[in-house]
Protein backbone atom coordinates (compact mmCIF):
# COMPACT_ATOMS: atom_id res chain seq x y z
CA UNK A 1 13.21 -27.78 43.62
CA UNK A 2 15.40 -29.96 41.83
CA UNK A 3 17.02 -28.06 38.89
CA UNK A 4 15.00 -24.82 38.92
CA UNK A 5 16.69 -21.62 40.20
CA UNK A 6 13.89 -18.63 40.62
CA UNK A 7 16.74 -16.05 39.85
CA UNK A 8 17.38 -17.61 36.55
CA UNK A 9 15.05 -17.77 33.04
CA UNK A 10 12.54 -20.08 33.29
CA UNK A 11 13.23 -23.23 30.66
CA UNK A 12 9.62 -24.44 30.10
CA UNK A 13 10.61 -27.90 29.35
CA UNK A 14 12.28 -28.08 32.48
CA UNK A 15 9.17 -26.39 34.63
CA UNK A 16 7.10 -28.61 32.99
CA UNK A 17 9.06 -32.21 33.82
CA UNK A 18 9.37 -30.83 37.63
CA UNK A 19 5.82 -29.55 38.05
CA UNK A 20 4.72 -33.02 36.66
CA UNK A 21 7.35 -34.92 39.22
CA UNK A 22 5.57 -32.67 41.88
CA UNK A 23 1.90 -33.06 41.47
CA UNK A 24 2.32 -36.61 40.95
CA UNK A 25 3.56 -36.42 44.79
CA UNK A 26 1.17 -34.32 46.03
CA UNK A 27 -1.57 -36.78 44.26
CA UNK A 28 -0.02 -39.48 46.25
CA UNK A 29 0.04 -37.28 49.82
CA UNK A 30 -2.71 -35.02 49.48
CA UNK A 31 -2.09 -33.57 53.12
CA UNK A 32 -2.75 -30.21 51.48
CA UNK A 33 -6.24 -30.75 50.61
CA UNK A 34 -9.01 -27.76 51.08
CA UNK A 35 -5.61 -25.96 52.51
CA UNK A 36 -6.00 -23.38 49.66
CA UNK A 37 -8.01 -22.99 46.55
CA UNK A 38 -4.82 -23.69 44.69
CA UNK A 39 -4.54 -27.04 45.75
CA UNK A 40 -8.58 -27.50 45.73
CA UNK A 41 -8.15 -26.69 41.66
CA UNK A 42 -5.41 -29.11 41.00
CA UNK A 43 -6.52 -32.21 43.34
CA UNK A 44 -9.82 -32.08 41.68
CA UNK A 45 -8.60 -31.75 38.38
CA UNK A 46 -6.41 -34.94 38.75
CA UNK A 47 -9.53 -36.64 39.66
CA UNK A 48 -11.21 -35.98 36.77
CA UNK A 49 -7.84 -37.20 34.42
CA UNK A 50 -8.07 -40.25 36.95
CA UNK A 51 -4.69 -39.76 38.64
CA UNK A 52 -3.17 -39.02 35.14
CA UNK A 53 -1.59 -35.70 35.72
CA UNK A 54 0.32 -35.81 32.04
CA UNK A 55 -3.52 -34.84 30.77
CA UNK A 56 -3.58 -31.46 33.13
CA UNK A 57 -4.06 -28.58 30.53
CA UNK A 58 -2.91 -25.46 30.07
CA UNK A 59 -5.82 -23.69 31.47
CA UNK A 60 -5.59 -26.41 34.28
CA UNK A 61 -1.97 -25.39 35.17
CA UNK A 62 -2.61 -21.56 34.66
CA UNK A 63 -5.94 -21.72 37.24
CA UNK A 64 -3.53 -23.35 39.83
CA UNK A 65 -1.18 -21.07 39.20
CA UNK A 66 -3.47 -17.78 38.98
CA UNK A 67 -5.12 -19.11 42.47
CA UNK A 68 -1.90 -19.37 44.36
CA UNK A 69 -1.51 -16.15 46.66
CA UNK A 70 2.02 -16.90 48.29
CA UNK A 71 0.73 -17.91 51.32
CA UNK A 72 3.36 -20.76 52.02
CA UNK A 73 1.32 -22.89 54.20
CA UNK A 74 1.85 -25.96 52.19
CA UNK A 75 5.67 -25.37 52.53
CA UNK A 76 4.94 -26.18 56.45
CA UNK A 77 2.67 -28.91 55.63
CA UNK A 78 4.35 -30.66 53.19
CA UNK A 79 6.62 -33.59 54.67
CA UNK A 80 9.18 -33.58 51.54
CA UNK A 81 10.43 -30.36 51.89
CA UNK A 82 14.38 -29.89 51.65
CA UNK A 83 16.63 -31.61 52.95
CA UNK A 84 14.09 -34.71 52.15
CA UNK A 85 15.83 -35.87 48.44
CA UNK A 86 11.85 -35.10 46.94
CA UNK A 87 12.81 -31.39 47.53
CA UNK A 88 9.39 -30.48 47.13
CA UNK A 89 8.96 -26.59 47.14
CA UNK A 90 5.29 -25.62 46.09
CA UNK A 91 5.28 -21.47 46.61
CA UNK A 92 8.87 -21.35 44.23
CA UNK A 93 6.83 -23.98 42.31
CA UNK A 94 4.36 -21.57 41.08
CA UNK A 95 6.43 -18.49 41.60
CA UNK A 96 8.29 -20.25 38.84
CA UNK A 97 4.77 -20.47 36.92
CA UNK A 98 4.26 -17.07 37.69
CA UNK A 99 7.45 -15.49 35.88
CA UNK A 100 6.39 -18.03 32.75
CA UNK A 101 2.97 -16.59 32.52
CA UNK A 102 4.34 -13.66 32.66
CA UNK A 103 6.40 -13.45 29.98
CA UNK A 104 3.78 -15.66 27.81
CA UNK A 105 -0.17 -13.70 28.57
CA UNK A 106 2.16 -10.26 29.56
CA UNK A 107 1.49 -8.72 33.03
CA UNK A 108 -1.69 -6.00 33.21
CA UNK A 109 -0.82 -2.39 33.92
CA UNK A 110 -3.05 -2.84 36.92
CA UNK A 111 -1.20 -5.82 38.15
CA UNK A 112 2.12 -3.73 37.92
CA UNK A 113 0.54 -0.96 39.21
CA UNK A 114 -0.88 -2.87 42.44
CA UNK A 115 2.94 -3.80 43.42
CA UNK A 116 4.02 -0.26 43.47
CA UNK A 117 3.76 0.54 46.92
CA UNK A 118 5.73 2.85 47.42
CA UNK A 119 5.01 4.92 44.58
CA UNK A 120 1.30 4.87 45.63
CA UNK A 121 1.93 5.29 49.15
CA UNK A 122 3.97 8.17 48.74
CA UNK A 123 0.91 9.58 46.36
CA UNK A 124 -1.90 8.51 48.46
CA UNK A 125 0.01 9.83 52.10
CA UNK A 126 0.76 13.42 50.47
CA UNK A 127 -3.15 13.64 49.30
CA UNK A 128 -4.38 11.37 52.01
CA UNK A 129 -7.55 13.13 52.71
CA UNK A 130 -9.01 13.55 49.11
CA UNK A 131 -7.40 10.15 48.21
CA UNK A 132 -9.30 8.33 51.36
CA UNK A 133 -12.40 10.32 50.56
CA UNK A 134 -12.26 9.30 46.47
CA UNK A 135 -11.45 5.86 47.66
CA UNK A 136 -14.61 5.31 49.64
CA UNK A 137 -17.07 7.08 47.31
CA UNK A 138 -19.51 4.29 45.71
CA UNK A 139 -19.09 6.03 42.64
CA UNK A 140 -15.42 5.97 42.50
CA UNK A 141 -15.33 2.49 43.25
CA UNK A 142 -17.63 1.13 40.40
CA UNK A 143 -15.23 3.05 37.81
CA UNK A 144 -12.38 1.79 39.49
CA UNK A 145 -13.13 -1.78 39.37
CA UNK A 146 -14.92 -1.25 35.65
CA UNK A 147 -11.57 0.13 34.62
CA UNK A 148 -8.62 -1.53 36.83
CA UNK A 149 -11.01 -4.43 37.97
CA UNK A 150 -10.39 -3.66 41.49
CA UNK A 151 -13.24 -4.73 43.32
CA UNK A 152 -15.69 -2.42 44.67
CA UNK A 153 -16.51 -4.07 47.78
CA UNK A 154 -12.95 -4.39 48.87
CA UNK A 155 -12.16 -2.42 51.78
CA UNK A 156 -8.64 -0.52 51.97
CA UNK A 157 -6.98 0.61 54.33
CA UNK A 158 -6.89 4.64 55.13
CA UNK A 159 -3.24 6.42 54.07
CA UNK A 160 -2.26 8.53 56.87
CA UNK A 161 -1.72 12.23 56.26
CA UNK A 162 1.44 11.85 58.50
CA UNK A 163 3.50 8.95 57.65
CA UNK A 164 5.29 6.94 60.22
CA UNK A 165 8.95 7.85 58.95
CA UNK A 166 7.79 11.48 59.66
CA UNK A 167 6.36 11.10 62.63
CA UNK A 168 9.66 9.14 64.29
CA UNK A 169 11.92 11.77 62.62
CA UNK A 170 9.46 14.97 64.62
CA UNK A 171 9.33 13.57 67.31
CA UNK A 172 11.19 14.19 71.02
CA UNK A 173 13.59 11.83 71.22
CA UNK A 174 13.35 9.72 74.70
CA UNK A 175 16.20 9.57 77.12
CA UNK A 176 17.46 6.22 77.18
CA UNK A 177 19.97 4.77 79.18
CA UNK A 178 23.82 4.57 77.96
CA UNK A 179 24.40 2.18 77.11
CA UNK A 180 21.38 1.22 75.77
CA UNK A 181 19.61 -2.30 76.42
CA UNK A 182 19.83 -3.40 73.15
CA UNK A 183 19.82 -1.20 69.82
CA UNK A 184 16.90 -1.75 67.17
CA UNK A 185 16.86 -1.12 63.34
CA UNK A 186 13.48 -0.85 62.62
CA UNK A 187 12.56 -2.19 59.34
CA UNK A 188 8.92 -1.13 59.63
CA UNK A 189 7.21 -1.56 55.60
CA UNK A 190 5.52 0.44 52.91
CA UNK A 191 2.67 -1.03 54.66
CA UNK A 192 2.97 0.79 58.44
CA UNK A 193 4.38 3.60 56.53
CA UNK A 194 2.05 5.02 54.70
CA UNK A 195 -1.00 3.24 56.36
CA UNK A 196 -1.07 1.15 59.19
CA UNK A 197 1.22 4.05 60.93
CA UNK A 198 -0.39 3.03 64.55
CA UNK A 199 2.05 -0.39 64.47
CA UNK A 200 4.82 1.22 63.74
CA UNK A 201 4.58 3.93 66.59
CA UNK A 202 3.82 1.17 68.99
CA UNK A 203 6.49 -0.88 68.24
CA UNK A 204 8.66 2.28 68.81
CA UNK A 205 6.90 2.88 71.78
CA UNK A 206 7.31 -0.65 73.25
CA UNK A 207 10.78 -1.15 72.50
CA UNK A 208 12.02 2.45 74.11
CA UNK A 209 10.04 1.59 77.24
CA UNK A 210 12.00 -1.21 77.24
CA UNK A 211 15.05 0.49 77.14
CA UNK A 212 15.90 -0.25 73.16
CA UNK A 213 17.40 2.62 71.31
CA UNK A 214 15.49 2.47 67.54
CA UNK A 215 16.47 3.66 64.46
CA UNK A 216 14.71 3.68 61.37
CA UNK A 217 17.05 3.55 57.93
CA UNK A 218 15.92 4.09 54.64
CA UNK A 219 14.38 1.50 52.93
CA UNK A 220 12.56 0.24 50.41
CA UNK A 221 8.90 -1.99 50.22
CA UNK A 222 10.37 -5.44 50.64
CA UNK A 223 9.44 -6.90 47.24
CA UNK A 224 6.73 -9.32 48.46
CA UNK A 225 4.12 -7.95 45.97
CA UNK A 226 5.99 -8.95 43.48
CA UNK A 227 6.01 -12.49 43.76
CA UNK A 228 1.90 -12.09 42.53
CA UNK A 229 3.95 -11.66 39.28
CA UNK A 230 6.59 -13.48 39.41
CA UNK A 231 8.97 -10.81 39.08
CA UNK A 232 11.44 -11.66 40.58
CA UNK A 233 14.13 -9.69 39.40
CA UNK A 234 12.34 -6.56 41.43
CA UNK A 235 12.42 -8.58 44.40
CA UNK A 236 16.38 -8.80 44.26
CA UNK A 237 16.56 -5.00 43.47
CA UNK A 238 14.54 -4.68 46.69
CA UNK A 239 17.01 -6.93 48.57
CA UNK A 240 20.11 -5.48 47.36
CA UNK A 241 18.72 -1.98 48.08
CA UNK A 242 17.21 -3.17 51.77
CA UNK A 243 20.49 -5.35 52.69
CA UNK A 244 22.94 -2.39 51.83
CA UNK A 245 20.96 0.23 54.02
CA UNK A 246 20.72 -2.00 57.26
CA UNK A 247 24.20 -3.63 56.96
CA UNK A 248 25.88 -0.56 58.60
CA UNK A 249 23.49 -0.87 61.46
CA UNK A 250 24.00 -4.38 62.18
CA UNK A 251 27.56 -3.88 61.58
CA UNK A 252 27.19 -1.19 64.75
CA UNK A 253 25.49 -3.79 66.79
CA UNK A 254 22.01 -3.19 66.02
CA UNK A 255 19.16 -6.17 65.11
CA UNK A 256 16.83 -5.84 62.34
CA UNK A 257 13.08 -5.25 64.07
CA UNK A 258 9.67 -5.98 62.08
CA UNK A 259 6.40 -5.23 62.75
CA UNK A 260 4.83 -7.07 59.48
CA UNK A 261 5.21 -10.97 59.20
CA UNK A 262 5.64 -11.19 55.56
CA UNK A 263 8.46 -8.71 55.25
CA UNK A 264 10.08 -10.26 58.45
CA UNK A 265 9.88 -13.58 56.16
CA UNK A 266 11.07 -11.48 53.14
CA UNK A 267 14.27 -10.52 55.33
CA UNK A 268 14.97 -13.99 56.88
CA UNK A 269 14.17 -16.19 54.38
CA UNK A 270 13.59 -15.36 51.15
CA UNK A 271 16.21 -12.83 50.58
CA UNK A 272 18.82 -15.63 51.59
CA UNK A 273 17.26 -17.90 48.41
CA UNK A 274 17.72 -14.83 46.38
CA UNK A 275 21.34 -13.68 46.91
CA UNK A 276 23.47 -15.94 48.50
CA UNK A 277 25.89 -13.30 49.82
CA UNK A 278 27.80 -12.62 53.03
CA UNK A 279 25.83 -9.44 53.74
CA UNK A 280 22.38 -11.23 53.30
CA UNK A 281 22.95 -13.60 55.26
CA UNK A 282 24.32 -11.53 57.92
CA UNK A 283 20.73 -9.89 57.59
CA UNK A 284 18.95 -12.99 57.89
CA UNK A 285 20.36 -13.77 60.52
CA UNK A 286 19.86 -10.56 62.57
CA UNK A 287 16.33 -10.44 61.54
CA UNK A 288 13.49 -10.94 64.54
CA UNK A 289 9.41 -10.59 64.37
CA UNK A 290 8.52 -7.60 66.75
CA UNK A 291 7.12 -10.02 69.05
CA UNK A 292 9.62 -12.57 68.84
CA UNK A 293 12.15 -10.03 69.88
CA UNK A 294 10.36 -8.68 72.55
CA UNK A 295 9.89 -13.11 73.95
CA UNK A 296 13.65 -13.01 73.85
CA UNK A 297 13.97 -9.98 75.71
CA UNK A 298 11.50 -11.68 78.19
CA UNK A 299 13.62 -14.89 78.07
CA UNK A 300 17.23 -12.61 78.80
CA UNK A 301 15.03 -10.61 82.04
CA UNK A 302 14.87 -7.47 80.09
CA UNK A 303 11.50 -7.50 79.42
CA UNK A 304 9.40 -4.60 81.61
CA UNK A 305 6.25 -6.33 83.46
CA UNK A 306 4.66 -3.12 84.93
CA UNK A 307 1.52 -3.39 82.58
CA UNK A 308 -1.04 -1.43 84.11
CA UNK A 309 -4.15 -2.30 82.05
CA UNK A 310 -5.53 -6.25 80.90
CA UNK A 311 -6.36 -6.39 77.39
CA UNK A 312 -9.03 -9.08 78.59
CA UNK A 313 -10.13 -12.11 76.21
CA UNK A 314 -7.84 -11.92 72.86
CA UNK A 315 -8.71 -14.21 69.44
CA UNK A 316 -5.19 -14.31 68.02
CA UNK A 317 -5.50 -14.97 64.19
CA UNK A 318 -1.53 -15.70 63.29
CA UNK A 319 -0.58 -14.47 59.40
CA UNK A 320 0.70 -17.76 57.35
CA UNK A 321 4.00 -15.76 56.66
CA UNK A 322 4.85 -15.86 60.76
CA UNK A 323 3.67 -19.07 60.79
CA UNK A 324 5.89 -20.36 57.96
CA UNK A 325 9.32 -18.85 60.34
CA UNK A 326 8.47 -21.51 62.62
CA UNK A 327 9.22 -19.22 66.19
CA UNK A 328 6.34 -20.65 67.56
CA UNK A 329 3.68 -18.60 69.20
CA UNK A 330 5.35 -15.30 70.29
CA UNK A 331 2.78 -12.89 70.16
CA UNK A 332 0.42 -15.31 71.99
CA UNK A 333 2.72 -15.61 74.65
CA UNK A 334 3.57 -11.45 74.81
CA UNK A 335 0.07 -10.82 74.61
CA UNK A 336 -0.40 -13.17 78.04
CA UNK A 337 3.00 -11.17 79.50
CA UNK A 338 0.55 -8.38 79.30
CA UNK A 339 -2.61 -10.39 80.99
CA UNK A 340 -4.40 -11.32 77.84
CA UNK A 341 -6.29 -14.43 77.57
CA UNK A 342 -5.55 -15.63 74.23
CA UNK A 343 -6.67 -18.50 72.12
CA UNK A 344 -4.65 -18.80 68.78
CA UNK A 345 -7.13 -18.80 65.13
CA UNK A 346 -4.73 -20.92 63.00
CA UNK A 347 -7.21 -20.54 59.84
CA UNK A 348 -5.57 -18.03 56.65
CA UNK A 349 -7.30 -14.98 56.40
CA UNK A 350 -7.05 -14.68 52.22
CA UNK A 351 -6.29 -11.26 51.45
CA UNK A 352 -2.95 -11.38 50.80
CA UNK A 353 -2.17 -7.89 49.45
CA UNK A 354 -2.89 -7.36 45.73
CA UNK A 355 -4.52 -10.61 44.76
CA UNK A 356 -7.95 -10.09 47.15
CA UNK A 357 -8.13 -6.95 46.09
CA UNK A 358 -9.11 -7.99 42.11
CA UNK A 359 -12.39 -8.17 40.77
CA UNK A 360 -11.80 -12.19 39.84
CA UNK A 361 -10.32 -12.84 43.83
CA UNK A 362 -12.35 -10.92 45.75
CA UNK A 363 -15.25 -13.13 46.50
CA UNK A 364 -12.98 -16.44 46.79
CA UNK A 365 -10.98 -14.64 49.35
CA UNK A 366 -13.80 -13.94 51.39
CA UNK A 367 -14.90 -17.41 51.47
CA UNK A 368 -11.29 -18.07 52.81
CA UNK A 369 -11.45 -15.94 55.55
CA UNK A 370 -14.74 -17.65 56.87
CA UNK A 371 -13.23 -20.26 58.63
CA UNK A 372 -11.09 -17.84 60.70
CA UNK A 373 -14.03 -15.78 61.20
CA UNK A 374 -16.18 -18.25 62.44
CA UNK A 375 -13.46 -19.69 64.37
CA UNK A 376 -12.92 -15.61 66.21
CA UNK A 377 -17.46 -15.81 66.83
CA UNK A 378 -16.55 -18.92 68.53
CA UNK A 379 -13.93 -17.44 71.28
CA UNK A 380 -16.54 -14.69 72.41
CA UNK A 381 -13.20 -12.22 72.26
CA UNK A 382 -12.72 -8.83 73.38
CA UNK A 383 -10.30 -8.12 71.22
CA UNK A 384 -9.07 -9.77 67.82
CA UNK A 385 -5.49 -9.44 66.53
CA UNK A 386 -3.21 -10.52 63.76
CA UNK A 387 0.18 -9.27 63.20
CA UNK A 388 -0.75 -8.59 59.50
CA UNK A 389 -2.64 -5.26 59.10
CA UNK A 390 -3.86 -6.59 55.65
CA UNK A 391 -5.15 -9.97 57.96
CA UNK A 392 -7.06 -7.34 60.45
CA UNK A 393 -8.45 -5.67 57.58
CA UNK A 394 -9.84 -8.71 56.12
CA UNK A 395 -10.87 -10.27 59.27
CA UNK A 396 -12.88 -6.85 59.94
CA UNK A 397 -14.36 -6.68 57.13
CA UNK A 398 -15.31 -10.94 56.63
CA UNK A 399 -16.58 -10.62 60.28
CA UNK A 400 -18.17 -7.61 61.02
CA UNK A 401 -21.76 -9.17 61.39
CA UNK A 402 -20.54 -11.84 63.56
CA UNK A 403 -18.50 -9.95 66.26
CA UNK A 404 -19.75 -8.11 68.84
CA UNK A 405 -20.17 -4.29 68.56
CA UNK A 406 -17.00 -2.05 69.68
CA UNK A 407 -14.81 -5.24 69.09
CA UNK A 408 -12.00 -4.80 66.94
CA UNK A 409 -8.68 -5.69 65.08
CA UNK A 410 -5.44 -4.53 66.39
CA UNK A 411 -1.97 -5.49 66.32
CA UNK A 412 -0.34 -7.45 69.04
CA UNK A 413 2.46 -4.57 69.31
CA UNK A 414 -0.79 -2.23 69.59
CA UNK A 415 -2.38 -4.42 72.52
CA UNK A 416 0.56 -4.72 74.40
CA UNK A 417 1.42 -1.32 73.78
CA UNK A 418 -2.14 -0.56 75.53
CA UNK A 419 -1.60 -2.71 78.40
CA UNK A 420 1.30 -0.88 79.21
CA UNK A 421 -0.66 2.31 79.58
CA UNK A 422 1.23 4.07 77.03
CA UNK A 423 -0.43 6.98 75.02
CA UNK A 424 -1.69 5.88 71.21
């Protein structure tokens, strides 16, 4: 964006000149219509002013804003993206917007208590089975969305009693050969951590049959969530913290391996834009997709093709934040290494962490995922994946009545995991 840095105070005369320059080119393209309800808000707005976006108000900019979930599809779809001299930037756009607001309204305790993830997964993990018992009691649910305004109807994911860093550390450690084939830092999110643990075992488990020796280092949640606020400053604590625990490892020869798309993108990409250091970009650089890694093994003849089981017909629903790294379809194409029959759901599935999850989202979210759901009904699957466990949820929940009993959401780590006959 031209003259607006994310990592420094906002000037609101300036946000306001460039967020005028911007709409008045996305009036004139519109290629992002009905992408996202963000863009739905604004377009029709403009409308109404008859193409006069200098009569947008306040509670016109603050709906597009409030509406935006970070999903960075536009960013793909827009043709004036950097290096094009309209440097058009949409998701730092209202990140921007974001930080503003926030300093203006103030942020709600339950907004800044949503981001904490690793605070609550940490909580939730050491009290897992009263927590996940509390959590889906009716009861509970209406008092927590009377007093947080978290909806009740929104379904979370389980916290597992045994977290995933404690499980890899307990467990026998496989013989690998030495050398080893490659050597993995796993950077494997507050997300698998504490709750989706079952990705980050099979990603372990894939990559040692492989032949890949895996660490885990400490880290830290990646600072996504806190782009819903525009904080931005706890999103370069996260990198700093993040960048100086896996430097040593890549500095010993090892890549940087995730499971979750939007804290690969976090990694490659946005941490770059953030701190434009040596080390970062070292990161960046050294950072793969699970699935992309596992394609380039394929591509180098290290890739193991004894799969004993075929995960049959496979609706692939791919997370905006993999699409938006631009590798292509990776997971589609491990998931056929492994037999699958796969036909790739390019429709977002809305939840998007923290923002589906409040009482004002909630429902709007769930008309998002509709298109992807009806898209899955169509392909008759056996199995429906994402690479987003916060995508599978959604797409579970949106499209429970239109799937076919036993059919269910899993990972593409998980599925290929499966084909290779390897214990969950």
């Amino acid at each position: 964006m031209k003259g607006l840095s994310l990592i420094q105070p906002v000037d609101a005369k300036q946000l306001e000149k460039e967020t005028l320059r911007i709409y008045e080119v996305c009036d004139g393209c519109r290629r992002c219509f009905n992408l996202c309800p963000s863009f739905n808000t604004l377009l029709d707005r403009i409308d109404v002013y008859e193409g006069d976006v200098t009569k947008l108000t306040p509670a016109d900019h603050h709906q597009v804003v409030d509406e935006c979930y970070y999903c960075k599809l536009c960013f793909n779809h827009c043709p004036y993206t950097p290096p094009h001299h309209y440097e058009i930037d949409f998701p730092h756009l209202m990140v921007a917007w974001k930080k503003r607001l926030a300093a203006e309204r103030g942020v709600r305790w339950r907004d800044r208590l949503l981001v904490m993830t690793d605070t609550i997964g940490r909580l939730a993990s050491a009290t897992a089975s009263i927590t996940n018992t509390l959590l889906g009691n009716r009861l509970v649910r209406r008092v927590l969305e009377r007093v947080m305004g978290i909806h009740q109807d929104r379904r979370l994911l389980h916290f597992s009693r045994e977290t995933f860093p404690r499980w890899f550390g307990r467990r026998a450690k496989p013989i690998t050969a030495d050398p080893p084939v490659r050597k993995v830092a796993l950077f494997s999110s507050c997300l698998v951590n504490f709750q989706a643990t079952d990705v980050g075992k099979a990603a372990v488990q894939v990559l040692e049959k492989n032949g890949v020796q895996v660490v885990v280092p400490e880290q830290r949640c990646c600072g996504m969530p806190s782009f819903d606020i525009g904080d931005t400053q706890a999103i370069q604590q996260a990198a700093r913290s993040n960048v100086a625990s896996l430097h040593p490892w890549v500095l010993e020869g090892y890549d940087v391996v995730v499971p979750t798309a939007s804290c690969s993108l976090m990694l490659k990409r946005e941490y770059p834009e953030l701190q434009r250091d040596e080390q970062t970009k070292q990161i960046a650089e050294r950072t793969f997709d699970i699935c992309e890694y596992l394609m380039g093994m394929k591509k180098t003849g290290h890739l193991a093709t004894d799969f004993t089981m075929k995960p049959g017909r496979v609706a692939y629903q791919i997370p905006c934040h993999l699409r938006d790294q631009n590798i292509g379809f990776k997971s589609k194409e491990l998931m056929e290494c492994a037999g699958a029959q796969v036909e790739v759901i390019e429709q977002c599935s809305g939840h998007d962490g923290a923002w589906s999850a409040k009482t004002e989202f909630f429902p709007l979210s769930m008309k998002i995922a509709g298109k992807a759901v009806r898209a899955i009904a169509q392909a008759h699957p056996d199995l429906v994946a994402s690479d987003c466990p916060l995508a599978g949820l959604q797409l579970d929940q949106a499209g429970a009545s239109a799937r076919a009993p036993g059919t269910t959401v899993l990972h593409p780590i998980q599925i290929v995991r499966n084909a290779y006959g390897l214990s969950a």
